[in-house]
Protein backbone atom coordinates (compact mmCIF):
# COMPACT_ATOMS: atom_id res chain seq x y z
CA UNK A 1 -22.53 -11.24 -1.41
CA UNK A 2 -26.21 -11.20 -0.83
CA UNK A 3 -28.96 -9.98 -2.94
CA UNK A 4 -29.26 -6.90 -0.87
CA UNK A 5 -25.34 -5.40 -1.23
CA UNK A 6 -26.33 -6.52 -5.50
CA UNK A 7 -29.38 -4.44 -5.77
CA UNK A 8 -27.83 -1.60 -3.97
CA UNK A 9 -24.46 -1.16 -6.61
CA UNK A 10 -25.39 1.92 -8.62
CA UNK A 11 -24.47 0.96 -12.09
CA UNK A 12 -23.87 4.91 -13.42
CA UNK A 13 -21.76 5.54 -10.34
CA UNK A 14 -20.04 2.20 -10.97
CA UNK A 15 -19.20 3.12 -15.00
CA UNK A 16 -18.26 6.97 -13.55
CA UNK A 17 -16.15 5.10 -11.44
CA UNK A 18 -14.38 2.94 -13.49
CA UNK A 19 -14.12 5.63 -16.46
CA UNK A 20 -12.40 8.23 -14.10
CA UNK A 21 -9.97 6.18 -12.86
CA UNK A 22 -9.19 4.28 -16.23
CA UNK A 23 -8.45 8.08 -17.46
CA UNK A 24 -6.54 9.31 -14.50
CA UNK A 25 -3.95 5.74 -14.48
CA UNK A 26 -3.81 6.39 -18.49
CA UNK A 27 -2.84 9.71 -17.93
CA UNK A 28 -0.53 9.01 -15.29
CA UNK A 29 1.13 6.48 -17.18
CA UNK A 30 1.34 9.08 -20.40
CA UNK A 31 3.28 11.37 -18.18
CA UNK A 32 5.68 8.69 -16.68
CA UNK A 33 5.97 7.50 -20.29
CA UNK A 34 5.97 10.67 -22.05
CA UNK A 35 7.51 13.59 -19.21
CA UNK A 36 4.80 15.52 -20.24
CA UNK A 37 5.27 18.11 -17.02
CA UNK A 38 4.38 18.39 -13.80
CA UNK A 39 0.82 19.89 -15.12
CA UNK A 40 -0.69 16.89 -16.50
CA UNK A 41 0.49 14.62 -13.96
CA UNK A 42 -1.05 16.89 -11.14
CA UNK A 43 -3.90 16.70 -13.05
CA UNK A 44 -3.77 12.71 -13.80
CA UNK A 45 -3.42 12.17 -9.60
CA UNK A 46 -6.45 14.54 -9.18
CA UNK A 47 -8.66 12.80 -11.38
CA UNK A 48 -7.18 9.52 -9.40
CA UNK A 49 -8.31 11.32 -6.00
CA UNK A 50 -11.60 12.32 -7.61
CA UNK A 51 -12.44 8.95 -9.21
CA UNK A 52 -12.86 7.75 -5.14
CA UNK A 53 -16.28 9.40 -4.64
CA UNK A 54 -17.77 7.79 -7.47
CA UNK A 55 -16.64 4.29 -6.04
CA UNK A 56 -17.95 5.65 -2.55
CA UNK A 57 -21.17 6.16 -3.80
CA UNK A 58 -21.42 2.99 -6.33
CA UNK A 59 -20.36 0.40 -3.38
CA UNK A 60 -20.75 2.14 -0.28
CA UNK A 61 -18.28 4.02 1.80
CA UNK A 62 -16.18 1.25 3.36
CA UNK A 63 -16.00 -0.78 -0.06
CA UNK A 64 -15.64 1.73 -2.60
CA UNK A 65 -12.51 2.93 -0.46
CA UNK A 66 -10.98 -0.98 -0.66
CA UNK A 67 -12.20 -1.53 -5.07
CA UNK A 68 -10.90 1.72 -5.64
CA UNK A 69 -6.92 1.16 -5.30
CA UNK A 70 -7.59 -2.93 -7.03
CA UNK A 71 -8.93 -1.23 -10.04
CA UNK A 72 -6.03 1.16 -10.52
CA UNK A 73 -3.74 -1.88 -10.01
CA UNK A 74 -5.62 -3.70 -12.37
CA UNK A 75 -5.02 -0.99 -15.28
CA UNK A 76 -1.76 -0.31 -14.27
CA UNK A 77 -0.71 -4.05 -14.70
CA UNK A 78 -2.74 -4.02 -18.04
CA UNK A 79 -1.19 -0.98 -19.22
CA UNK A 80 2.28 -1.70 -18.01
CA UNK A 81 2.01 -5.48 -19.87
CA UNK A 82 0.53 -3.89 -23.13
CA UNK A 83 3.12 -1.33 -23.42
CA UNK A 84 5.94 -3.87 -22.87
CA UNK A 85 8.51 -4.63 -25.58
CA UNK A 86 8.52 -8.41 -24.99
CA UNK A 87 10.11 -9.23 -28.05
CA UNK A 88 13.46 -7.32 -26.96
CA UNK A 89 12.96 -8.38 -23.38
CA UNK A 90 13.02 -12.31 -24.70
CA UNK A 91 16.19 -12.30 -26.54
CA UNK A 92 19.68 -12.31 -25.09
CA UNK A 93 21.34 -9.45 -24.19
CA UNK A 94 25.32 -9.94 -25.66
CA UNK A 95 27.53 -8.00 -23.46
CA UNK A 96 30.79 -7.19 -25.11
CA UNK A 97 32.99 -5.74 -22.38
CA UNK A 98 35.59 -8.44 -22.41
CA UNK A 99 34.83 -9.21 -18.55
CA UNK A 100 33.06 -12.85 -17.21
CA UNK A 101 30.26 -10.81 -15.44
CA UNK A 102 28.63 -7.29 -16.20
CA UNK A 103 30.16 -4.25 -15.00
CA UNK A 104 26.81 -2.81 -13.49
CA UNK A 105 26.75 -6.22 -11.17
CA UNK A 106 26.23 -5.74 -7.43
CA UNK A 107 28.22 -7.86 -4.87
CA UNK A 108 25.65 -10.48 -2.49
CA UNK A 109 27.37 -8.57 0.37
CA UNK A 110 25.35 -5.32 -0.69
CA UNK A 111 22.35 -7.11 -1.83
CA UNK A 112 21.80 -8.98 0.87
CA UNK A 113 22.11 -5.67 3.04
CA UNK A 114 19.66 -4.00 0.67
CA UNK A 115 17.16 -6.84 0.73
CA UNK A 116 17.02 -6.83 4.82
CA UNK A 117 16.96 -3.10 4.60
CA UNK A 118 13.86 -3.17 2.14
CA UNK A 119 12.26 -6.41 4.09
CA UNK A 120 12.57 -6.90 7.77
CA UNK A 121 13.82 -3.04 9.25
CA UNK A 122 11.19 -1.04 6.49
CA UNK A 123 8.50 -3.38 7.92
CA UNK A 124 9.66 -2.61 11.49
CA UNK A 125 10.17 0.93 11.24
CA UNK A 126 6.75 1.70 9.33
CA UNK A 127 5.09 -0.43 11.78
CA UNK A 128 6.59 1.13 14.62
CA UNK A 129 5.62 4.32 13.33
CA UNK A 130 1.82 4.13 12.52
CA UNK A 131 1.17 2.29 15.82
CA UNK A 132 2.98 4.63 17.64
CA UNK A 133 1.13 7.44 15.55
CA UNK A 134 -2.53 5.79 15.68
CA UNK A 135 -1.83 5.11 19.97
CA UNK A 136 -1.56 9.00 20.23
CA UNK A 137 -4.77 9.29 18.57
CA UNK A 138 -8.33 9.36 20.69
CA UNK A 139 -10.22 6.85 18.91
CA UNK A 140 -11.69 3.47 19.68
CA UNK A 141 -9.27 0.28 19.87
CA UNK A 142 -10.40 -1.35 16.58
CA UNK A 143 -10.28 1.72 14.80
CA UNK A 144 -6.92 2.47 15.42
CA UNK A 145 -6.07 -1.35 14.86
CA UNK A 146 -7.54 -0.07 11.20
CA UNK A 147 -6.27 2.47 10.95
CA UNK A 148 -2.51 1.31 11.59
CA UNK A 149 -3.24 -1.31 9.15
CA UNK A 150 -3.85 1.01 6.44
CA UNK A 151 -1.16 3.24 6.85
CA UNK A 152 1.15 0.28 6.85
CA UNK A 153 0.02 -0.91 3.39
CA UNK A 154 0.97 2.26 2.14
CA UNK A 155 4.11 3.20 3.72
CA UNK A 156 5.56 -0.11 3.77
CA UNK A 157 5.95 -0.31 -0.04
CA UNK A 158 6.87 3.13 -0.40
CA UNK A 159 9.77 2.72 1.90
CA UNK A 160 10.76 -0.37 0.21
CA UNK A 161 11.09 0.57 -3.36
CA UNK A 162 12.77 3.76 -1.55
CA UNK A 163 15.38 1.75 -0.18
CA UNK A 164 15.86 -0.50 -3.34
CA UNK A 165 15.88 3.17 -5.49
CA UNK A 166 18.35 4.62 -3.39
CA UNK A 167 22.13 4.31 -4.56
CA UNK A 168 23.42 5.43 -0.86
CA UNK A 169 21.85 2.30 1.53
CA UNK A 170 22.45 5.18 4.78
CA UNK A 171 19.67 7.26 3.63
CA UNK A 172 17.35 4.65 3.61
CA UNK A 173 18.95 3.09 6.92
CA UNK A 174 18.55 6.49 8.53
CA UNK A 175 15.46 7.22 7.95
CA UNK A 176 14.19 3.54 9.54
CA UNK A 177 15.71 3.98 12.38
CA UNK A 178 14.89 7.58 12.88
CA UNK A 179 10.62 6.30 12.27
CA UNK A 180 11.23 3.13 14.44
CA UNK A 181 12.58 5.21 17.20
CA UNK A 182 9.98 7.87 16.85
CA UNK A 183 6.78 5.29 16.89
CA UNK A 184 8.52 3.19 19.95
CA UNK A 185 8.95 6.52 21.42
CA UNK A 186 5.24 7.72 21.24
CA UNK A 187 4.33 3.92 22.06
CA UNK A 188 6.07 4.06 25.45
CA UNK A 189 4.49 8.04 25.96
CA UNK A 190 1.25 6.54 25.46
CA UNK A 191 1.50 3.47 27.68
CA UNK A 192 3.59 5.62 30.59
CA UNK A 193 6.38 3.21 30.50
C-alpha cells in the first residue's frame, strides 16, 4: 500500500466500523446461541448491513465493500472458537448401542452423491446462473465479469451448505438443475444461439 491509500484511512470511521460490526456478529451469534426471536436477529443483520457505510467511508468504496465481510469472518471464527466446549469435544464419545458402527452413520454411496451435489453441480448451476443473469444485464464486459464473480461467492456456499443441510438430496438436485438450465438458457438468449 502506498503512503497515499495510509493517510487517507479515516481512523473514527475505521473504529465505527469495526465497533458496528463486532456488535451486529455478537448479536447475531446471541440469537443463534440463545433463540432470542426473530426481533433481535433482524436487528443484529441490520446493524451488519449498516456497519458497511462506515467501512465505505474509512477505506474507500471498492475496499471497504471487500474488509467488510473478512472482519465479520474474523469475529465469527473468534467467537465460534471461544464459545467452543473443547474439553468435551477432545474426549471419546462411548457409544453403547451394541452395534460395530453408529446408528446415525451414512453409507459412501450417499455421501459421495452429496459431496458431488455440494461440489461440482452447486458450482455449475450457480455459475450458470449469475453469468447467465449478469449477460442480460447492459453493463460493460468487466463489470459484469465482476459482477458474476461476486454473486458466485455468495451463492455458491449458500447452495452448498443447502445441499449438505438438506435430508432429501432431490431438493437440492432440483433446484441445480432448474438454475443451470435457467442461466444456460438466458446465456444462449443473449448470444442468439
Amino acid at each position: 500500500m502506498n503512503s497515499w491509500f495510509v493517510a487517507s484511512i479515516s481512523p473514527v470511521a475505521l473504529l465505527l466500523a469495526g465497533l458496528l460490526s463486532t456488535a451486529g456478529m455478537v448479536l447475531l451469534y446471541r440469537c443463534w446461541r440463545r433463540k432470542n426471536g426473530p426481533v433481535w436477529l433482524w436487528i443484529a443483520w441490520g446493524i451488519i448491513v449498516v456497519s458497511i457505510w462506515p467501512w465505505q467511508r474509512a477505506l474507500g468504496f471498492d475496499r471497504g465493500i471487500a474488509v467488510a465481510p473478512l472482519w465479520l469472518a474474523l469475529v465469527a471464527f473468534l467467537l465460534i472458537v471461544g464459545g467452543a466446549n473443547w474439553r468435551a469435544a477432545l474426549r471419546p464419545v462411548v457409544i453403547h448401542t451394541g452395534r460395530a458402527r453408529p446408528a446415525k452413520q451414512i453409507p459412501w454411496g450417499r455421501r459421495s452423491l452429496r459431496w458431488l451435489l455440494a461440489g461440482p453441480l452447486c458450482l455449475l448451476a450457480t455459475t450458470g446462473l449469475v453469468m447467465g443473469w449478469f449477460a442480460q444485464s447492459q453493463w460493460s464486459d468487466a463489470n459484469r465479469l465482476v459482477g458474476a464473480a461476486l454473486f458466485l461467492v455468495i451463492l455458491w456456499p449458500l447452495a452448498i451448505v443447502w445441499s449438505s443441510a438438506d435430508p432429501r438430496l432431490w431438493r437440492p438436485f432440483l433446484a441445480s438443475v432448474t438454475a443451470l438450465i435457467l442461466g444456460g438458457c438466458a446465456l444462449v438468449y443473449r448470444v442468439g444461439g
